[in-house]
Protein backbone atom coordinates (compact mmCIF):
# COMPACT_ATOMS: atom_id res chain seq x y z
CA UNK A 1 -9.41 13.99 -2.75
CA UNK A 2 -12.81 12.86 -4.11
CA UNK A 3 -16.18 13.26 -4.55
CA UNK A 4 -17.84 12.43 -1.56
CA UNK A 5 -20.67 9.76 -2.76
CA UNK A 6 -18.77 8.03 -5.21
CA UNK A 7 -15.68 7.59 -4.41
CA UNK A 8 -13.53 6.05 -2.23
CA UNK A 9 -12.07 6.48 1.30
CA UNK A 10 -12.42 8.62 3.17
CA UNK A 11 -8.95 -2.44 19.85
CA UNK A 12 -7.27 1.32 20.36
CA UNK A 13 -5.92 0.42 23.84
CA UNK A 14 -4.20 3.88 25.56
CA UNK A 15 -0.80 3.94 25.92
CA UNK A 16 0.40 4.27 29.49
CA UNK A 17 3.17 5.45 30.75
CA UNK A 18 6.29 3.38 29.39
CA UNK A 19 4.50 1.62 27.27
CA UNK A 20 5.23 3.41 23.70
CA UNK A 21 8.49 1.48 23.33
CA UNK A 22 6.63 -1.33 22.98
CA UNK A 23 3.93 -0.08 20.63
CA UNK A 24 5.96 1.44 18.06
CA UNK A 25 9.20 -0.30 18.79
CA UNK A 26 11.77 2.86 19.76
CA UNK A 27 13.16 2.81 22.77
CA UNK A 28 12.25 6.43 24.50
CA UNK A 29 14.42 8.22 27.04
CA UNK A 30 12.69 9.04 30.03
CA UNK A 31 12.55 12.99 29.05
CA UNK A 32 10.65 11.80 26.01
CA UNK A 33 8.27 9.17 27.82
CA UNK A 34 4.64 9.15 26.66
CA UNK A 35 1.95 11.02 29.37
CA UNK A 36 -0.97 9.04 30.48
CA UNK A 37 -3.44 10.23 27.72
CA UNK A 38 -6.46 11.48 29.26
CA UNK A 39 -9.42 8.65 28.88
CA UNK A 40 -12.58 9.83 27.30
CA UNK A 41 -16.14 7.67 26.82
CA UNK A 42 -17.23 6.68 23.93
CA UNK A 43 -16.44 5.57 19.67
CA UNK A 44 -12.72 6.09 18.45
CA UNK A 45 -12.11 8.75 16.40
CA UNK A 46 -10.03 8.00 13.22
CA UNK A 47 -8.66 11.07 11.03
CA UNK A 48 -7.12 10.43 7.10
CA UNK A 49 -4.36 12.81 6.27
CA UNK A 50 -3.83 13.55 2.71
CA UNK A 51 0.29 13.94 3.32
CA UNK A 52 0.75 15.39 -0.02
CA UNK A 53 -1.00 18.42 1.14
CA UNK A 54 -1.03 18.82 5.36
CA UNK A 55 0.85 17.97 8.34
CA UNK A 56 0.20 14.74 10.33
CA UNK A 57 0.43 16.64 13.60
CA UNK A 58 -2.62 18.47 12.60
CA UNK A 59 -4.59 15.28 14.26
CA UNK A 60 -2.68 16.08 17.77
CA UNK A 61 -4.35 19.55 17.92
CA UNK A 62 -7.52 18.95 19.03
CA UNK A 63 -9.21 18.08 22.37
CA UNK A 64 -12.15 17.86 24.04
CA UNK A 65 -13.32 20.85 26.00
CA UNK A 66 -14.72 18.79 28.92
CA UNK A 67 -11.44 16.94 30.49
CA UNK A 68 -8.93 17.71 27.86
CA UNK A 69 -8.69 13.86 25.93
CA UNK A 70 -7.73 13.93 22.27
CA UNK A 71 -10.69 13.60 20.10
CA UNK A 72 -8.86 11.64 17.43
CA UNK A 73 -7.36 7.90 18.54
CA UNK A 74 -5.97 7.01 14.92
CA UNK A 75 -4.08 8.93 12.66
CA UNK A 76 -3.70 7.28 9.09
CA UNK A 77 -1.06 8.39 6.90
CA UNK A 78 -2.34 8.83 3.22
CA UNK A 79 -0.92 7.21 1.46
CA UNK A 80 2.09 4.81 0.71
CA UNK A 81 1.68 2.48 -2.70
CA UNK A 82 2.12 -0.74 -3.74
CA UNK A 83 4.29 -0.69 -6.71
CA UNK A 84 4.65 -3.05 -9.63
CA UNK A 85 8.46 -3.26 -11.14
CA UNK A 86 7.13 -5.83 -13.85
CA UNK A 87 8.20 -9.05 -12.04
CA UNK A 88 6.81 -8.49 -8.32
CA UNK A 89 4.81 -6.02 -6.25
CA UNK A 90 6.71 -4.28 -3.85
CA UNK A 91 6.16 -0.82 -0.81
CA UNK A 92 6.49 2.54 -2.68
CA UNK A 93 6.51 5.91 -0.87
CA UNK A 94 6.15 8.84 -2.53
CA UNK A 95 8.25 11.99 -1.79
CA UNK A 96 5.78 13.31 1.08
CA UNK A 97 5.43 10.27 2.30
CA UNK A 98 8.85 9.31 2.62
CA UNK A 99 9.28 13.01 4.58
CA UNK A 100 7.46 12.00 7.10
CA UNK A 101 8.46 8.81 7.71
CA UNK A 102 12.11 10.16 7.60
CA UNK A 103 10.89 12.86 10.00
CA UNK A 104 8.90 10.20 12.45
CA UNK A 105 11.01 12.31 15.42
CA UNK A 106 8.91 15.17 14.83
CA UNK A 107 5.84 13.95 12.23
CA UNK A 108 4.55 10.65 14.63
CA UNK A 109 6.42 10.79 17.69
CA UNK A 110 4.44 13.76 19.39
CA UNK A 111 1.31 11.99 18.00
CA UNK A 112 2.29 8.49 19.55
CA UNK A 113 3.27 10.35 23.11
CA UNK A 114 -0.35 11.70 22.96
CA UNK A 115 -1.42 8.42 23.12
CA UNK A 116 -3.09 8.41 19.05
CA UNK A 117 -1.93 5.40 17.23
CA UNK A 118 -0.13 6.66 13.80
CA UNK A 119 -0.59 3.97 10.90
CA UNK A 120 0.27 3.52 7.22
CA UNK A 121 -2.41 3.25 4.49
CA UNK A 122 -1.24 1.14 1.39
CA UNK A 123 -2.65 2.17 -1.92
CA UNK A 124 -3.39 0.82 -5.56
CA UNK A 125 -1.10 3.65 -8.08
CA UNK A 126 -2.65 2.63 -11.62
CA UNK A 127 0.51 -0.01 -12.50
CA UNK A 128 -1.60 -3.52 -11.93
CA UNK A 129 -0.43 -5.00 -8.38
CA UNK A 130 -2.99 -4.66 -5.89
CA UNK A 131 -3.19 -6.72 -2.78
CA UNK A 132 -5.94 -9.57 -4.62
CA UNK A 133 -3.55 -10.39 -7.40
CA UNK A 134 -0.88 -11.97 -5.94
CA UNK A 135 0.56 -14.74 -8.17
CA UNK A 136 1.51 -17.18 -4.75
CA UNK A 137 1.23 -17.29 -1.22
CA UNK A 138 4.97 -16.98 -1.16
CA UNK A 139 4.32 -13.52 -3.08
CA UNK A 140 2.07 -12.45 -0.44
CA UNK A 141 3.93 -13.16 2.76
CA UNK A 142 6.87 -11.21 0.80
CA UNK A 143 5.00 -8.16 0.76
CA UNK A 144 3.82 -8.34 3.91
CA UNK A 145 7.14 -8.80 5.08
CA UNK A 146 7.97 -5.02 3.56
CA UNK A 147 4.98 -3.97 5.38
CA UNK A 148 6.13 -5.31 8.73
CA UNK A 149 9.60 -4.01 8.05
CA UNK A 150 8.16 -0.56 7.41
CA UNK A 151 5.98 -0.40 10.65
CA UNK A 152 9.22 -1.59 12.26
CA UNK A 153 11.41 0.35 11.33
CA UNK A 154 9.78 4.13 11.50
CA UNK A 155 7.67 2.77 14.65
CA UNK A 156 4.62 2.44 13.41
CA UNK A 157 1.41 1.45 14.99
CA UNK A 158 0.02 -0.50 12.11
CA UNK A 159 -1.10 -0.73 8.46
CA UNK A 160 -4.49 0.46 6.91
CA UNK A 161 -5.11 -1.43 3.31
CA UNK A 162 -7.01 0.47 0.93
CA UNK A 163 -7.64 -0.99 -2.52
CA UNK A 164 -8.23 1.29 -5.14
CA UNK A 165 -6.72 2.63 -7.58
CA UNK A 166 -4.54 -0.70 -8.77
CA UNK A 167 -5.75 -1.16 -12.52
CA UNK A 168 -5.52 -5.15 -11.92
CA UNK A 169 -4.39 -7.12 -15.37
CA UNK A 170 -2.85 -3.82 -16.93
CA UNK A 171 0.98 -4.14 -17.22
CA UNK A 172 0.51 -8.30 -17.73
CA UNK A 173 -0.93 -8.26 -13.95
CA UNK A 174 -3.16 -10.98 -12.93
CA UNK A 175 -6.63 -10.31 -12.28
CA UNK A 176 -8.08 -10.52 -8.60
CA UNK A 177 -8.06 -14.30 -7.14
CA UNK A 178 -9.29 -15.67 -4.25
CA UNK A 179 -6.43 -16.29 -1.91
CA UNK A 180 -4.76 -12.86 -2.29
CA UNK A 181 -5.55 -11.51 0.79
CA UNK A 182 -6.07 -14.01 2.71
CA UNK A 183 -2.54 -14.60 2.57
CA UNK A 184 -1.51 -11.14 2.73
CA UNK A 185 -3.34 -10.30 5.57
CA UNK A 186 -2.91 -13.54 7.48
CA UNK A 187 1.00 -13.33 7.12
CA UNK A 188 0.64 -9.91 8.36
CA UNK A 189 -0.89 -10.73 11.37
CA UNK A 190 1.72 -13.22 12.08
CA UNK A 191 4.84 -10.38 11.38
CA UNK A 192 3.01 -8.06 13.84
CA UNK A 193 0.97 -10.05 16.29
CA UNK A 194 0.43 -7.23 18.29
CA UNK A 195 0.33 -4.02 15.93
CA UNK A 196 -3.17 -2.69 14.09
CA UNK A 197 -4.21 -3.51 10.94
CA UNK A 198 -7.38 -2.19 9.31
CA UNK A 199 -9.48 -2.68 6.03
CA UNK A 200 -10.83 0.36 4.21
CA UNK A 201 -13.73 -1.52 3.09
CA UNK A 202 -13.51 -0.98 -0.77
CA UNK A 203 -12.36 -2.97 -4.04
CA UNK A 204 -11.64 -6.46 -5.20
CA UNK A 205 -10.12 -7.73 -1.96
CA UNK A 206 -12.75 -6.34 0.56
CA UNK A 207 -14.73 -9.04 -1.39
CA UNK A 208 -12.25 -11.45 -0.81
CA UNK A 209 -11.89 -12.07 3.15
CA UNK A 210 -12.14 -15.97 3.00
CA UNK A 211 -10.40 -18.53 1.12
CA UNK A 212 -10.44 -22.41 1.54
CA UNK A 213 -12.18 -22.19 4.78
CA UNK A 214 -9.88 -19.48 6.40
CA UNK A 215 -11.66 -16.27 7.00
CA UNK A 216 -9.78 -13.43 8.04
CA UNK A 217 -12.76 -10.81 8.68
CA UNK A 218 -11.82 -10.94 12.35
CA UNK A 219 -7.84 -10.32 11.92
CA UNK A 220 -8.89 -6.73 11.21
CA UNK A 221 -8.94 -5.07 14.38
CA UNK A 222 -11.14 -2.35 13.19
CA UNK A 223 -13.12 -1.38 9.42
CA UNK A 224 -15.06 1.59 7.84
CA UNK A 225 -16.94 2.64 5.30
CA UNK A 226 -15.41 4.25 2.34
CA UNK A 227 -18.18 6.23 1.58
CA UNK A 228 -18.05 9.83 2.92
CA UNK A 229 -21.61 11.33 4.28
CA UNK A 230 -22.90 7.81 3.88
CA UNK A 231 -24.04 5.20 6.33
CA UNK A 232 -22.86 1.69 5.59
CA UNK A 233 -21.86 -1.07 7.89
CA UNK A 234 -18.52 -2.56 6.67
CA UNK A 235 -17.54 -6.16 6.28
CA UNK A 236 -14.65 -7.05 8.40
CA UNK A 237 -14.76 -7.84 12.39
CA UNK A 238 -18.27 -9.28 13.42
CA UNK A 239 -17.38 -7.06 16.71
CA UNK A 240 -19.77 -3.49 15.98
CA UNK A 241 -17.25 -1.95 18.39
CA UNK A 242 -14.76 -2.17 15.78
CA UNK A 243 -16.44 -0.65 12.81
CA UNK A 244 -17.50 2.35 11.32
CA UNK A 245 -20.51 2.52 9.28
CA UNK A 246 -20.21 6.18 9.38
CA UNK A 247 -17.47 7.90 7.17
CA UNK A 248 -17.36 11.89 7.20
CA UNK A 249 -15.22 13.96 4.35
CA UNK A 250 -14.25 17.29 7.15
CA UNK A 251 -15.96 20.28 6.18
CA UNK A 252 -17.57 18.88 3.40
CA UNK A 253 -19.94 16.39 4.68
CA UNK A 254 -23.25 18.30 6.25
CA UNK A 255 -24.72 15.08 8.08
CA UNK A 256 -21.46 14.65 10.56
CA UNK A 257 -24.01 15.18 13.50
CA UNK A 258 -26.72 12.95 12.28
CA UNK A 259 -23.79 9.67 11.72
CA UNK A 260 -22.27 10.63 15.21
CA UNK A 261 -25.53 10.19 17.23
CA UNK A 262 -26.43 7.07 15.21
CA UNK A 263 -22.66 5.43 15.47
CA UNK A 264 -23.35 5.68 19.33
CA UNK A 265 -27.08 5.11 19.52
CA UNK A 266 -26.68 1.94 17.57
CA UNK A 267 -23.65 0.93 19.44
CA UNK A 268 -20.55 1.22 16.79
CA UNK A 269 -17.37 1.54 18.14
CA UNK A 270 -15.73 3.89 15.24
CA UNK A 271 -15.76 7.20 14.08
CA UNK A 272 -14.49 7.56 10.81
CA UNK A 273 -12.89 10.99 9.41
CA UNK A 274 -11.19 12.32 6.35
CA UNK A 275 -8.69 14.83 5.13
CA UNK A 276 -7.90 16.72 7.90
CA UNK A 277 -6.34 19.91 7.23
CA UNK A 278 -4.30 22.55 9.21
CA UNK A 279 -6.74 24.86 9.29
CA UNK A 280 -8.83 25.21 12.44
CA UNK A 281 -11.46 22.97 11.98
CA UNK A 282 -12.82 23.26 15.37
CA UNK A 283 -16.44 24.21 14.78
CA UNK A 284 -17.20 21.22 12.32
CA UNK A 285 -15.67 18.61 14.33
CA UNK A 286 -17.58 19.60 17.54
CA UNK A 287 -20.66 18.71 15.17
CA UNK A 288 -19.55 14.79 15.89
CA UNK A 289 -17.98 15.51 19.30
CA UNK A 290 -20.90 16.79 20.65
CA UNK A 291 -23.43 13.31 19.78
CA UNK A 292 -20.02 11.30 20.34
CA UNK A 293 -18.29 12.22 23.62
CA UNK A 294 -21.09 14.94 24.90
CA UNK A 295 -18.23 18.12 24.27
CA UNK A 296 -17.36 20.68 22.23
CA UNK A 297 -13.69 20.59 20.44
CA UNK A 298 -10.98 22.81 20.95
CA UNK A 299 -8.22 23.63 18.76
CA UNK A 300 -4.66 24.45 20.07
CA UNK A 301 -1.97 25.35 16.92
């Protein structure tokens, strides 16, 4: 976790019936088919969980009191790592990560059938690779590719990138160029044309969304503000209906009211949230459900 001011972090279509094989790519049986989530009006709601300390189905347990629809739309798992091994960069998952990715059955899947879109945050972890220091555009599309296989193969809905925390030139690391990203993110897209990814709008390659006359600001289907209790409109799609200037730490932030009604008076699309926990949190979330969706929360262990 950390301190709300200063540090970092903190096109959802609903999935109808029969069509969750297709976003996270595992066939379901027909006892296990998705329900028609219940629409609701209004910003997405995206909730951080800090894995290390709470359960991702925490996000699943609340709804709104006026016609039942889940007040979050995006879960993010926090957080997986990329990893230097002194030659390359490569995907590293730490132990409670890698539970609940080896428990997706039971950690995502009741998320996913609710119709909230589970993805995978990728994070700097102090050894020099981060996603702007890639040494070739061959480098890049390599670790996208273990990104892609990872949202394939625990059906995934998509990958959030997040870049703190990577220490760029320690460990004989190259320091952050121009083309990083670009080429990470644009060989991304092309791996999962139809998945989300999302920019936590922080660090050297936030900085960094064009490159020789390619700009991939619009490939990111949504981006917030990394700021928690601040109000800051994020670089990334030119779309506001896919960004969050508004960034809430849960039951720490006081404003949550204050950026709800301006996110919808001022026509934003996103609702950003962080470290939800698995205790009932009902009461402070209906502060932003309230100016968001015009209801109170409910919370159902």
């Amino acid at each position: 976790m950390k301190d709300e001011f200063l540090s970092r972090r903190t096109l959802l279509s609903l999935l109808a019936a029969g069509g969750a094989a297709a976003a996270t790519g595992v066939p379901l049986t027909a006892s296990a088919a998705p329900r028609k989530p219940r629409a609701k009006n209004g910003p997405i709601s995206v909730a951080y969980v800090e894995v290390n300390n709470h359960s991702m189905l925490n996000v699943g347990k609340y709804t709104l009191a006026k016609g039942g629809a889940q007040v979050f739309d995006v879960a993010v798992i926090f957080a997986a790592n990329i990893n230097y091994d002194g030659t390359k960069a490569y995907l590293h998952f730490n132990e409670n990560v890698q539970r609940v990715l080896d428990n997706v059955e039971t950690e995502v899947r009741p998320l996913q059938r609710k119709g909230i879109k589970v993805l995978l945050s990728i994070l700097g972890n102090h050894q020099g690779a981060g996603f702007a220091n890639f040494p070739s555009q061959a480098a890049a599309s390599a670790f996208a590719q273990e990104l892609a296989d990872a949202v394939n193969r625990y059906g995934l809905d998509g990958i959030d990138f997040d870049d703190e925390y990577a220490e760029y030139g320690v460990n004989g690391t190259g320091l952050p160029n121009a083309s990083s990203f670009v080429y990470l993110v644009s060989a991304l897209r092309q791996k999962l044309p139809t998945k989300l990814i999302t920019l936590y709008d922080i660090g050297p390659s936030a900085e960094r969304l064009s490159y020789n006359g390619q700009s991939i600001a619009n490939t990111f289907d949504y981006a917030w503000n990394p700021y928690y209790g601040t109000w800051s409109i994020p670089r990334g799609p030119s779309d506001k209906a896919r960004l969050s200037p508004a960034a809430v730490h849960i039951n720490v932030s006081t404003n949550a009211a204050t950026l709800a009604t301006r996110t919808k008076n001022e026509g934003y699309g996103v609702f950003l949230t962080y470290d939800l926990g698995s205790t009932n949190s009902a009461g402070y979330i209906s502060g932003f459900t309230n100016p968001l969706y015009g209801s109170n929360a409910v919370y159902t262990p």
